[in-house]
Protein backbone atom coordinates (compact mmCIF):
# COMPACT_ATOMS: atom_id res chain seq x y z
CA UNK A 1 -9.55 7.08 -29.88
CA UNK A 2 -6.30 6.45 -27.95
CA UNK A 3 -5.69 3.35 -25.94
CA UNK A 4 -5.02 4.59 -22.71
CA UNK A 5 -5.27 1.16 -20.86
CA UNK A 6 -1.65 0.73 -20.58
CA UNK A 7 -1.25 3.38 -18.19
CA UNK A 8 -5.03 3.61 -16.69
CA UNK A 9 -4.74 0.37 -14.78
CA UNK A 10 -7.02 -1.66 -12.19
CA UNK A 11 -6.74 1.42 -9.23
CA UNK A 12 -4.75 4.26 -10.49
CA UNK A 13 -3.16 5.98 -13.40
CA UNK A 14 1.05 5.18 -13.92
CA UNK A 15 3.72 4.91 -16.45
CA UNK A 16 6.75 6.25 -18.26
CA UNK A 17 7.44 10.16 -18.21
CA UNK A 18 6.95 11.90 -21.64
CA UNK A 19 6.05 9.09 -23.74
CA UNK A 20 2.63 7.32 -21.80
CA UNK A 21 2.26 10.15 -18.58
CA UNK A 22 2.42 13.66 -20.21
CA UNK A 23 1.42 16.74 -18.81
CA UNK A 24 -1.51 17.09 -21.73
CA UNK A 25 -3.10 13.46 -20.25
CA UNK A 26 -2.71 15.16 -16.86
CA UNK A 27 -4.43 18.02 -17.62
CA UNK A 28 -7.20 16.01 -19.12
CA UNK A 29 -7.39 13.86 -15.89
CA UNK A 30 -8.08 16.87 -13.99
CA UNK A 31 -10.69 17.88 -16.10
CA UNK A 32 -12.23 14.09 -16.43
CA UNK A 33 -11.80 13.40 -12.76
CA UNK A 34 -13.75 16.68 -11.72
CA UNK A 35 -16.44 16.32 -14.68
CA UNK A 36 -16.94 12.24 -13.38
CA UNK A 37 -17.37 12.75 -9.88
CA UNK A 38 -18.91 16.05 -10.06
CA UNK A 39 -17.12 17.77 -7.05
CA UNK A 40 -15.88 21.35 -6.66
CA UNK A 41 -12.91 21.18 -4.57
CA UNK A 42 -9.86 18.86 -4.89
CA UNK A 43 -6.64 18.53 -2.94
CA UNK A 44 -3.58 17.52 -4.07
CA UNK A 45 0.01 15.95 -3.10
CA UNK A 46 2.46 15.38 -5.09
CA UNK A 47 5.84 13.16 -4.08
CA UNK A 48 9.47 14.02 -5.25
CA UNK A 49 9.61 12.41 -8.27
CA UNK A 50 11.77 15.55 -10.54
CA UNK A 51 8.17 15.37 -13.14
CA UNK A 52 5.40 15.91 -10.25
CA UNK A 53 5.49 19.23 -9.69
CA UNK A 54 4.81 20.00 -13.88
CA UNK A 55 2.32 17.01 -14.07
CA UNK A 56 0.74 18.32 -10.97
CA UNK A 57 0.53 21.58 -12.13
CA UNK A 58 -1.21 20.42 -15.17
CA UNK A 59 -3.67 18.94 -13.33
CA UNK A 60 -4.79 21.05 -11.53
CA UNK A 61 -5.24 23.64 -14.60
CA UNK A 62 -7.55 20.79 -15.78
CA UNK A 63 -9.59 20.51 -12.31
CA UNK A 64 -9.75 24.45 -12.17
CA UNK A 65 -10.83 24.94 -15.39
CA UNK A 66 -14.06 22.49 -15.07
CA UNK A 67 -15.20 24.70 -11.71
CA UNK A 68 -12.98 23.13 -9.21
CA UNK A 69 -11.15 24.83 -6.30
CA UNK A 70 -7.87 23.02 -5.92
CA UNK A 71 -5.87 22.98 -2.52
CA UNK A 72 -2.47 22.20 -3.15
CA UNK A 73 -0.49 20.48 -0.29
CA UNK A 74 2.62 20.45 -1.69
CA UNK A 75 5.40 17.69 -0.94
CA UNK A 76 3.21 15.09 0.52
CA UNK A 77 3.06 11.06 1.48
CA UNK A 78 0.00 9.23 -0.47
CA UNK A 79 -1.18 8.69 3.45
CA UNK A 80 -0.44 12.48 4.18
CA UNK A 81 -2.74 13.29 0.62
CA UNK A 82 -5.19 10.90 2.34
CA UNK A 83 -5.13 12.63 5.73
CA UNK A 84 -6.05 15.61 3.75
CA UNK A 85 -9.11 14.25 1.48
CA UNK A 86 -10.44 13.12 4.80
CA UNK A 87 -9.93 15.39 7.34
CA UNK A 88 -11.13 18.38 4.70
CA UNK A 89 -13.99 16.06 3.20
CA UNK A 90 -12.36 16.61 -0.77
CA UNK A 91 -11.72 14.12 -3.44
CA UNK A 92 -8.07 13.92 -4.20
CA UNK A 93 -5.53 13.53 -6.33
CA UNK A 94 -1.48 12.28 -5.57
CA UNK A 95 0.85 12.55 -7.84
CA UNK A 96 3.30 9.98 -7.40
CA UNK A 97 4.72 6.30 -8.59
CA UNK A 98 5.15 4.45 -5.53
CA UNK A 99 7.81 2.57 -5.67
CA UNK A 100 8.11 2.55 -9.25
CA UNK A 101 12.11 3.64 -10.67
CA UNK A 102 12.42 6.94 -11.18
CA UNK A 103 11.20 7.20 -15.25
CA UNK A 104 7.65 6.49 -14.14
CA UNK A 105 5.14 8.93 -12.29
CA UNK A 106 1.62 8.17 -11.30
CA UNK A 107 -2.16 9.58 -10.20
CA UNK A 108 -3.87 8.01 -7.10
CA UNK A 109 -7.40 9.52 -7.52
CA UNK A 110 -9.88 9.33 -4.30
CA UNK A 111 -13.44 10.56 -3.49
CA UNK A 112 -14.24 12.79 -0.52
CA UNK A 113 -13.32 11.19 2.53
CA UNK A 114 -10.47 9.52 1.19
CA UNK A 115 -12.38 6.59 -0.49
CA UNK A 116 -11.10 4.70 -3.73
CA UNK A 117 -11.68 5.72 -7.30
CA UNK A 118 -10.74 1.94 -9.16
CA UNK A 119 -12.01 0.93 -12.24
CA UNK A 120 -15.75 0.09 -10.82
CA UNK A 121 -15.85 3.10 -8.77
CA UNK A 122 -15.31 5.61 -11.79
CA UNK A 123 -11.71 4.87 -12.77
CA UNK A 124 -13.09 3.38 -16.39
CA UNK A 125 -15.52 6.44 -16.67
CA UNK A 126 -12.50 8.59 -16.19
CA UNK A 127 -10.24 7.06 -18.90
CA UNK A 128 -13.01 7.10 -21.38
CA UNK A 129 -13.35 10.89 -20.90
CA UNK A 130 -9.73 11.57 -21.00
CA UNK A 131 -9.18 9.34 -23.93
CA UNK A 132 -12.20 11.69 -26.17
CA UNK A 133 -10.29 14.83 -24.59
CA UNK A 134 -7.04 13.67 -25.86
CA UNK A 135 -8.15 12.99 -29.11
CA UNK A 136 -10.72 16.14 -29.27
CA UNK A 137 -9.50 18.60 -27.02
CA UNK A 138 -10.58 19.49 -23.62
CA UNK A 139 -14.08 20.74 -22.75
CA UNK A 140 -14.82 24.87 -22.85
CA UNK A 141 -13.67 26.33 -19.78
CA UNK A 142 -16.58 27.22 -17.25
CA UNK A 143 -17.78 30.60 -17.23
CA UNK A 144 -15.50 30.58 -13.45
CA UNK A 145 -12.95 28.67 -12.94
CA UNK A 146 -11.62 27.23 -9.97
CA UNK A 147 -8.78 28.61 -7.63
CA UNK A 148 -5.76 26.84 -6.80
CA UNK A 149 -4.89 27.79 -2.85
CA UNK A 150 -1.37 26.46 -0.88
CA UNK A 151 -1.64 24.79 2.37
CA UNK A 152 1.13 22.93 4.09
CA UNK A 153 -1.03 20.13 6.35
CA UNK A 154 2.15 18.18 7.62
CA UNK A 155 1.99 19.13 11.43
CA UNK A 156 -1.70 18.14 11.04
CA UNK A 157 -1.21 14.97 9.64
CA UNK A 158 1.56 14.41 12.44
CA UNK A 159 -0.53 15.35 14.87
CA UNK A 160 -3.34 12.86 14.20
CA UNK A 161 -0.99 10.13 13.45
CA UNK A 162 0.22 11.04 17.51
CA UNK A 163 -3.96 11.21 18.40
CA UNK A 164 -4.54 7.86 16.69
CA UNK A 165 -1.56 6.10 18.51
CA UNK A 166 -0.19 7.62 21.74
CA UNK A 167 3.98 7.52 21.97
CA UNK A 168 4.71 10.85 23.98
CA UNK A 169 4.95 8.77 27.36
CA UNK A 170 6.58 5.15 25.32
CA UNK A 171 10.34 4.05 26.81
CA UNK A 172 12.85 5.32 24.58
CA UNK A 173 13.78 2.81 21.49
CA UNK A 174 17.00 3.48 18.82
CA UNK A 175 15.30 3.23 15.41
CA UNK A 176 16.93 3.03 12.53
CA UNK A 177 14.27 4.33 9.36
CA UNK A 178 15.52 4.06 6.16
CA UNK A 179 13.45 6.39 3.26
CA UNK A 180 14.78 5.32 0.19
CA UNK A 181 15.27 8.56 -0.43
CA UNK A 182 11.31 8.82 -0.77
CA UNK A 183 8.48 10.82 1.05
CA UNK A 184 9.63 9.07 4.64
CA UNK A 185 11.97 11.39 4.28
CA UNK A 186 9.46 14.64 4.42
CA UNK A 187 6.87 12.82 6.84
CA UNK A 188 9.23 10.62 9.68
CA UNK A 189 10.65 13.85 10.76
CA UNK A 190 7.80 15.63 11.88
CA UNK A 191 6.15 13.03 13.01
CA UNK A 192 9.16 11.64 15.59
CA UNK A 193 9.96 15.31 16.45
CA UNK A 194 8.85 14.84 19.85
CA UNK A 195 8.80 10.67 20.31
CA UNK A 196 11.29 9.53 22.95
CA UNK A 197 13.27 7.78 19.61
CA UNK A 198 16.44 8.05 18.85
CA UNK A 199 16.23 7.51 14.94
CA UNK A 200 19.09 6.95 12.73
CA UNK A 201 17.98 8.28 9.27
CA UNK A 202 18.83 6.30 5.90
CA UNK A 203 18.50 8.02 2.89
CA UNK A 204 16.13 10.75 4.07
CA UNK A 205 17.39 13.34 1.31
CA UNK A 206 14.18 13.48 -1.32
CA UNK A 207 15.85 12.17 -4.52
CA UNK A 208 12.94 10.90 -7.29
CA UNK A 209 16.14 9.09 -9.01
CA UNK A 210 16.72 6.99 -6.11
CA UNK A 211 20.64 7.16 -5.93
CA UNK A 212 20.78 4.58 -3.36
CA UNK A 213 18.19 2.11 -3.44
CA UNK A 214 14.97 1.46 -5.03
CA UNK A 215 11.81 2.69 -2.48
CA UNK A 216 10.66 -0.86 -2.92
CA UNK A 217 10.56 -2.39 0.49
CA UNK A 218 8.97 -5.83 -0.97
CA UNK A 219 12.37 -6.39 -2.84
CA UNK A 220 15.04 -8.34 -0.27
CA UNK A 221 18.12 -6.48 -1.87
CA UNK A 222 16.34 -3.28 -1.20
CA UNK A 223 15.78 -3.99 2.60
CA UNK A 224 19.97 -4.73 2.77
CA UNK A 225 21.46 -1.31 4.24
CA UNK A 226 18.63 -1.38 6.99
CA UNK A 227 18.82 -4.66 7.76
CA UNK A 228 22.89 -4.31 8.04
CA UNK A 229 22.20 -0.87 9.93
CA UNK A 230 20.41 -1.99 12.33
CA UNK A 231 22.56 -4.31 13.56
CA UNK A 232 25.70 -2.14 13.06
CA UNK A 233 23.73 0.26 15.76
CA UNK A 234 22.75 -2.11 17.97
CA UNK A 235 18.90 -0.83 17.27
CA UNK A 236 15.69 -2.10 18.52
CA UNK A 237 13.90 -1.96 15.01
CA UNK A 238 14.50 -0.86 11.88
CA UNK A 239 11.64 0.40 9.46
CA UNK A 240 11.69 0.55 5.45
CA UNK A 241 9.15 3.27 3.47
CA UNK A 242 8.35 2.36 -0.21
CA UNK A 243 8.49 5.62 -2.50
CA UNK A 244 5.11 7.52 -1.79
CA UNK A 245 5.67 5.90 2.51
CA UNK A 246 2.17 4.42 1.85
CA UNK A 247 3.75 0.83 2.88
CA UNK A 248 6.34 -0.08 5.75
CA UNK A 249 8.66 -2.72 6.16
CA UNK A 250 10.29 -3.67 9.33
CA UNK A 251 13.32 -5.58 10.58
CA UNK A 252 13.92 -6.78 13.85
CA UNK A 253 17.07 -6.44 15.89
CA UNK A 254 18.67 -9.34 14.72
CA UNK A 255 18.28 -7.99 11.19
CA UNK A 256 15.66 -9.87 10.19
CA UNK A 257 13.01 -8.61 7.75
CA UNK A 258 9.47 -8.88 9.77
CA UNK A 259 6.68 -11.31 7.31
CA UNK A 260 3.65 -8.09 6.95
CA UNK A 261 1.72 -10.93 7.66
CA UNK A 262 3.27 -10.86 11.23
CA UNK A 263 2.69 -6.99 11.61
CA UNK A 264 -1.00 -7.28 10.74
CA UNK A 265 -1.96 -9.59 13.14
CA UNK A 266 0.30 -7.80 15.82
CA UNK A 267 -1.77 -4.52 14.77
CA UNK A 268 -4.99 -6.64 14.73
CA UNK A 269 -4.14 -7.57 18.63
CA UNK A 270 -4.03 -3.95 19.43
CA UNK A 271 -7.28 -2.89 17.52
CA UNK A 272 -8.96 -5.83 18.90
CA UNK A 273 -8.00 -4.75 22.72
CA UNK A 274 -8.96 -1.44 21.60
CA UNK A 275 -12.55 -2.63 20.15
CA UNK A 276 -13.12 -6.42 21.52
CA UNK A 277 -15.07 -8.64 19.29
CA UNK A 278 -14.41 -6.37 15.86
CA UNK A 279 -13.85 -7.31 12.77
CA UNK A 280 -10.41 -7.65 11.13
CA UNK A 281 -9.89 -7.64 6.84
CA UNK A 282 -6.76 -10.08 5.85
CA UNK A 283 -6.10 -10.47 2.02
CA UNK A 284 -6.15 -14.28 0.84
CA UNK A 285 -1.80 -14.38 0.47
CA UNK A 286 -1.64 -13.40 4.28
CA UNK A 287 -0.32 -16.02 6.44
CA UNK A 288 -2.49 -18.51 7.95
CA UNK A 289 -1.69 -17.44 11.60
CA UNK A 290 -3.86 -13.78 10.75
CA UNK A 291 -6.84 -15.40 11.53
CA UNK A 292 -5.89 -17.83 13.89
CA UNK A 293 -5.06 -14.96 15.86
CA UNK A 294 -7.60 -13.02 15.34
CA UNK A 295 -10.25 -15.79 16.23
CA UNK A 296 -7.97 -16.37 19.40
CA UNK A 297 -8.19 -12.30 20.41
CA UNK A 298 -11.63 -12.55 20.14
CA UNK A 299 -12.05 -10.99 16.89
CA UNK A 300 -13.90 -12.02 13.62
CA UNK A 301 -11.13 -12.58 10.50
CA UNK A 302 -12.36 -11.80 7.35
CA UNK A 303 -10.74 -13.04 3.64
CA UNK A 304 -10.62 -10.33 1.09
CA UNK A 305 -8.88 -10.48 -2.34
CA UNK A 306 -5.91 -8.79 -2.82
CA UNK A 307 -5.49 -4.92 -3.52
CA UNK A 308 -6.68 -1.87 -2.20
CA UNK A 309 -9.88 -1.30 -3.70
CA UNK A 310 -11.17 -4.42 -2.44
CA UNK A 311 -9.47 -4.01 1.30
CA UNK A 312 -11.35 -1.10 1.39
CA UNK A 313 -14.68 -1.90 0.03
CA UNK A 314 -14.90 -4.82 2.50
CA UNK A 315 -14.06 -2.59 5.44
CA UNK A 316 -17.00 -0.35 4.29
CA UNK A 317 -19.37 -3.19 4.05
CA UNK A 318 -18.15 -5.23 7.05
CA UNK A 319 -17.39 -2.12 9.44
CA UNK A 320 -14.25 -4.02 9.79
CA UNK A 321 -11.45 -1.76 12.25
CA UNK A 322 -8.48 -2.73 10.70
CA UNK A 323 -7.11 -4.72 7.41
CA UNK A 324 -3.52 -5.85 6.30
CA UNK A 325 -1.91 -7.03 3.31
CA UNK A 326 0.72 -9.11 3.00
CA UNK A 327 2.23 -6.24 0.35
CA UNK A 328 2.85 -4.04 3.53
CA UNK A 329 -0.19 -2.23 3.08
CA UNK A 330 -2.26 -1.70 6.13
CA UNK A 331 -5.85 0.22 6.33
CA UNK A 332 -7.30 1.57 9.11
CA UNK A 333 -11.25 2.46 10.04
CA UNK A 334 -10.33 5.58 12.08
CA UNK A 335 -8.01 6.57 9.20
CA UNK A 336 -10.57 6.83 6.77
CA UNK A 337 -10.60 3.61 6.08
CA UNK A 338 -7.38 3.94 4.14
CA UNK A 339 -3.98 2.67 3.79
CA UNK A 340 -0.99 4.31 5.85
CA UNK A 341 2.69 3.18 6.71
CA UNK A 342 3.14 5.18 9.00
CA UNK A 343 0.41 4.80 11.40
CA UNK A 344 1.59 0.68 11.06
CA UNK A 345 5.22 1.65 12.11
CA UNK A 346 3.79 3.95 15.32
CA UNK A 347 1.62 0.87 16.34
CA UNK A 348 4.73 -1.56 15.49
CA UNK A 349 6.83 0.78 18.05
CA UNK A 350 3.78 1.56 20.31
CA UNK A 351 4.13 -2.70 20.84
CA UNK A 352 6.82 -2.65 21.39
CA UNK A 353 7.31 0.39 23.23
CA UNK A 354 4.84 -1.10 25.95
CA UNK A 355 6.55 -4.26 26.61
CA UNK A 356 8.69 -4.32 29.51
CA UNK A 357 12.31 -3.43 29.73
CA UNK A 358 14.59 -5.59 27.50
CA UNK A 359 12.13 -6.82 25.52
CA UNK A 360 13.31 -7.17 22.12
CA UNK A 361 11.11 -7.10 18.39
CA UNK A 362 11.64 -10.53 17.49
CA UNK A 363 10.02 -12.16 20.87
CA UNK A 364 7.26 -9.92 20.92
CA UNK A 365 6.89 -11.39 17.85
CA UNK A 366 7.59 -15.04 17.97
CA UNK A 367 3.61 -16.14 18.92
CA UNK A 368 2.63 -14.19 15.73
CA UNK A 369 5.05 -16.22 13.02
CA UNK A 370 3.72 -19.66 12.69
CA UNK A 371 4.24 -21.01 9.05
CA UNK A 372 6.91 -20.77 6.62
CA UNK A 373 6.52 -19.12 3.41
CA UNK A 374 7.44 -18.89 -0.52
CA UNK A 375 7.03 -15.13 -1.11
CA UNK A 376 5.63 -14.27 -4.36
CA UNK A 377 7.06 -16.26 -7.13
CA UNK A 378 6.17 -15.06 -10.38
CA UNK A 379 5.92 -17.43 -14.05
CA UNK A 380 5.79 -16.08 -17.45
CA UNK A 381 3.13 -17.79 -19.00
CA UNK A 382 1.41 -18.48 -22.92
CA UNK A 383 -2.38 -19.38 -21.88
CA UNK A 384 -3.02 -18.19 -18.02
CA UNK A 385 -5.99 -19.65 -17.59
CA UNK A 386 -5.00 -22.64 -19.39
CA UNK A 387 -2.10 -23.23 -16.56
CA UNK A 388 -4.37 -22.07 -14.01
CA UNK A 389 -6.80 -24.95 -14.88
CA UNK A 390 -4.24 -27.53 -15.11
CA UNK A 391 -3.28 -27.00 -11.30
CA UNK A 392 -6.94 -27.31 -10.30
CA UNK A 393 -7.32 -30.30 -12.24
CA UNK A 394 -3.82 -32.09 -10.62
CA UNK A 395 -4.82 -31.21 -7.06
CA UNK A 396 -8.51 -32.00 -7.75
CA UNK A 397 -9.80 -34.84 -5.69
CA UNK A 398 -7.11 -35.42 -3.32
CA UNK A 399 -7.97 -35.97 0.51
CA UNK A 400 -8.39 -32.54 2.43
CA UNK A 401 -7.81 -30.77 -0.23
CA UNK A 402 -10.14 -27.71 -0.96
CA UNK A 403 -10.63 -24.94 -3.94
CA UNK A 404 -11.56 -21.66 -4.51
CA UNK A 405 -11.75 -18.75 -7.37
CA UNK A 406 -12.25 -15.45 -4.63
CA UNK A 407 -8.87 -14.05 -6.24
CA UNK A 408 -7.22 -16.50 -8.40
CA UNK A 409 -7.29 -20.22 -7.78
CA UNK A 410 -6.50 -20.88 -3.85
CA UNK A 411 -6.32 -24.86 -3.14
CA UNK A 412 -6.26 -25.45 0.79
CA UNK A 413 -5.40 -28.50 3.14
CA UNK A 414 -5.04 -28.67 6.77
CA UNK A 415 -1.14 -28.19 6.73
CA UNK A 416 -0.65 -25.96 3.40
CA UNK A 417 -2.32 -24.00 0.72
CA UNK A 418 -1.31 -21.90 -2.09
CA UNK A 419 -2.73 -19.10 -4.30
CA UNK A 420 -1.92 -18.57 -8.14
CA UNK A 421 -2.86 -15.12 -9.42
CA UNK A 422 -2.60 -13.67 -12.63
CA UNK A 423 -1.40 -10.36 -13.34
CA UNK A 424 -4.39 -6.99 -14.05
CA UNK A 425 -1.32 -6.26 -16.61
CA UNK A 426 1.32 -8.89 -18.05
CA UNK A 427 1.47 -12.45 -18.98
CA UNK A 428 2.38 -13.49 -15.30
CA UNK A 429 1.01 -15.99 -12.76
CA UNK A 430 2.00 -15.40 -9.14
CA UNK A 431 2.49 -17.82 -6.53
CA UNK A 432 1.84 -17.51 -2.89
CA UNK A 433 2.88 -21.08 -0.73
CA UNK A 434 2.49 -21.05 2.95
CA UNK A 435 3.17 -24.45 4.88
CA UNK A 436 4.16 -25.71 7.99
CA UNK A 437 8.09 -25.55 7.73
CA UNK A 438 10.58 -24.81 4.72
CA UNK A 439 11.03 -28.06 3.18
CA UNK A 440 7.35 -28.23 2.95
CA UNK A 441 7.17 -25.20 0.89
CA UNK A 442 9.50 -25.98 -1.39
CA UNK A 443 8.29 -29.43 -2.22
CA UNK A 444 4.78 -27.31 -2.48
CA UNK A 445 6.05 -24.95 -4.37
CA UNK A 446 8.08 -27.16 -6.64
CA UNK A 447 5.13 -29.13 -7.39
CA UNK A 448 3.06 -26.49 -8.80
CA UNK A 449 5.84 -24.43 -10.69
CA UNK A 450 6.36 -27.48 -12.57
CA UNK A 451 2.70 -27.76 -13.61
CA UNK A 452 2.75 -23.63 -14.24
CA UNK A 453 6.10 -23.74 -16.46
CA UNK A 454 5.36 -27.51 -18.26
């Protein structure tokens, strides 16, 4: 039976063109993902990656010939492909690899109404079926198959993006967007058609071999031409789109890249004046100051681990009306619950939009960046859990000091704490340090990489 669990990971399906992600194992996702959920329509997006459009294809022959009507979308963000699952009420299927390099594609499966299909939510069931198809062929066509319509939802995506966050009336800003030659590139036009912007594009030509830059936002080099272009232009803000525009980056008008952990609680502010008293979803690597400032606004914080099938199952268990991870990922209730870039960067200018004249990003900002952090420091390792259990045991029993296992090991004092994850796929633990200033962090951080690497 083949091993598919190098490519069928923790929430989605991804890896290298022609050699792990062929059109064949596409075509039997299709038929899988339609046979495990049991649903008779399916939209799907694909990015512009030069291999979606055949992988697509191939999926949707699979979908269609299990029974499924497929609406195809065409050229589409992952947030745009969620728009459409829940506006329409259809499971879904985006092809794309994020921000990935250009030799890998992807499949983000969801459920009606946009919600997550992960490994405990029929992501395992899936890869078991598609692993017997690949080795046995795909199931007998049903006596009628589906249909595969077009639809181009773009303008309707825009214009609930504009319904969920108001601009039309905002001062005017200069904003400098750079799309890493990914799906910011289809979406930020329409949607700032009619904004009182002026936006200076980056890399807005769809490219799926990134000439420029990688769409990875989360890498510093990659955030280097914004961060120079905005100051070049004298611009208010600048804003970075990973691959699929699912996550966004900003940079302030100094040039400075904005912590996500920042932009959360700045978004949790406004959904908190919006809905006083609601409940706000932080993942456990998000600064310390999310739920000090959520607490402050009135709001109740609460700790989820990181990734996006748990953001979201939390928000669907806690009615929470916002989460934010410190990956650049942001969710929202009235969006389905689901993750969108876009609708972070409208709220991000909305802010700042709203301030009074002269107001500039960084101190509208300055209450909301408290701590100094690491970033994510990653360590090859032999025996994960072995390391893992040798930093529990050296900060063990030390005044203040307090432990826990909700994602990871997380050890916690009054003026620092720190989170060591492994990696759903390599040899790797990943360290998180937040403290009060920078010398803090690195002693911190020094500290525990020398347990991690002995």
């Amino acid at each position: 039976m083949a091993d598919l669990s190098k490519i069928i990971k923790a929430y989605d399906v991804r890896g290298l063109v022609g050699s792990e992600l062929t059109e064949d194992l596409a075509r039997a996702v299709g038929a899988a993902f339609v046979q495990v959920l049991g649903v008779t329509s399916v939209v799907v997006g694909k990015d512009m990656r030069p291999s979606s459009p055949a992988l697509s294809r191939a999926f949707e022959e699979g979908a269609t010939s299990q029974g499924a009507d497929v609406l195809d979308i065409g050229l589409a963000s992952t947030d745009q492909l969620y728009f459409a699952s829940g506006s329409l009420d259809r499971a879904g299927a985006m092809f794309t690899a994020s921000h990935n390099p250009a030799a890998y594609n992807g499949i983000k499966l969801c459920r009606p109404g946009a919600s997550p299909v992960g490994q405990e939510t029929g992501l395992a069931e899936i890869s078991a079926l598609v692993s017997r198809y690949l080795d046995d062929g795909l199931p007998p066509a049903v006596a009628t198959p589906g249909t595969v319509t077009e639809r181009d939802l773009l303008a309707d995506y825009a214009a609930y993006m504009h319904q969920l966050v108001p601009l039309a009336a905002a001062r005017p800003l200069k904003v400098v967007v750079d799309a890493g030659n990914g799906m910011g590139g289809h979406t930020v036009p329409t949607v700032f058609a009619d904004l009182p912007f002026e936006v200076v594009p980056l890399y807005f030509e769809l490219d799926g071999d990134f000439p420029n830059h990688e769409a990875n936002p989360l890498e510093p080099a990659n955030m280097a031409d914004l961060q120079r272009a905005v100051v070049e232009q004298s611009a208010d803000i600048g804003l970075a789109f990973d691959g699929d525009a699912d996550r966004c980056f900003v940079v302030d008008e100094r040039g400075e890249i904005v912590s996500p952990s920042t932009i959360t609680a700045l978004v949790a502010v406004r959904e908190l004046r919006r809905e006083p008293g609601a409940t706000v979803i932080h993942n456990l690597i998000s600064s310390r100051a999310v739920p000090e400032i959520v607490r402050e606004h009135g709001g109740t914080p609460f700790r989820s681990r990181v990734g996006h099938s748990y953001i979201k199952a939390d928000m669907a268990r806690t009615g929470a009306v916002f989460g934010g991870e410190h990956s650049g990922h942001f969710y929202f209730r009235d969006f389905w619950k689901a993750d969108s870039g876009m609708l972070a960067a409208l709220h991000t200018l909305a802010a700042l939009a709203e301030a009074p004249a002269g107001t500039t990003l960084s101190s509208l900002l300055a209450d909301y960046t408290r701590y100094s952090a690491s970033g994510e420091i990653n360590s090859e390792v032999s025996d994960v859990a072995e390391r893992t259990a040798a930093v529990e045991a050296a900060f063990a029993g030390r005044e203040g000091v307090t432990t826990d296992r909700l994602d990871g090991l997380t050890v916690s004092s009054p003026d620092w704490w720190f989170n060591l994850r492994p990696s759903n796929t390599e040899p790797l633990l990943r360290l998180n340090v937040e403290a009060a200033d920078a010398e803090a962090v690195a002693a911190l951080r020094d500290e525990v990489l020398a347990i991690v690497r002995a």
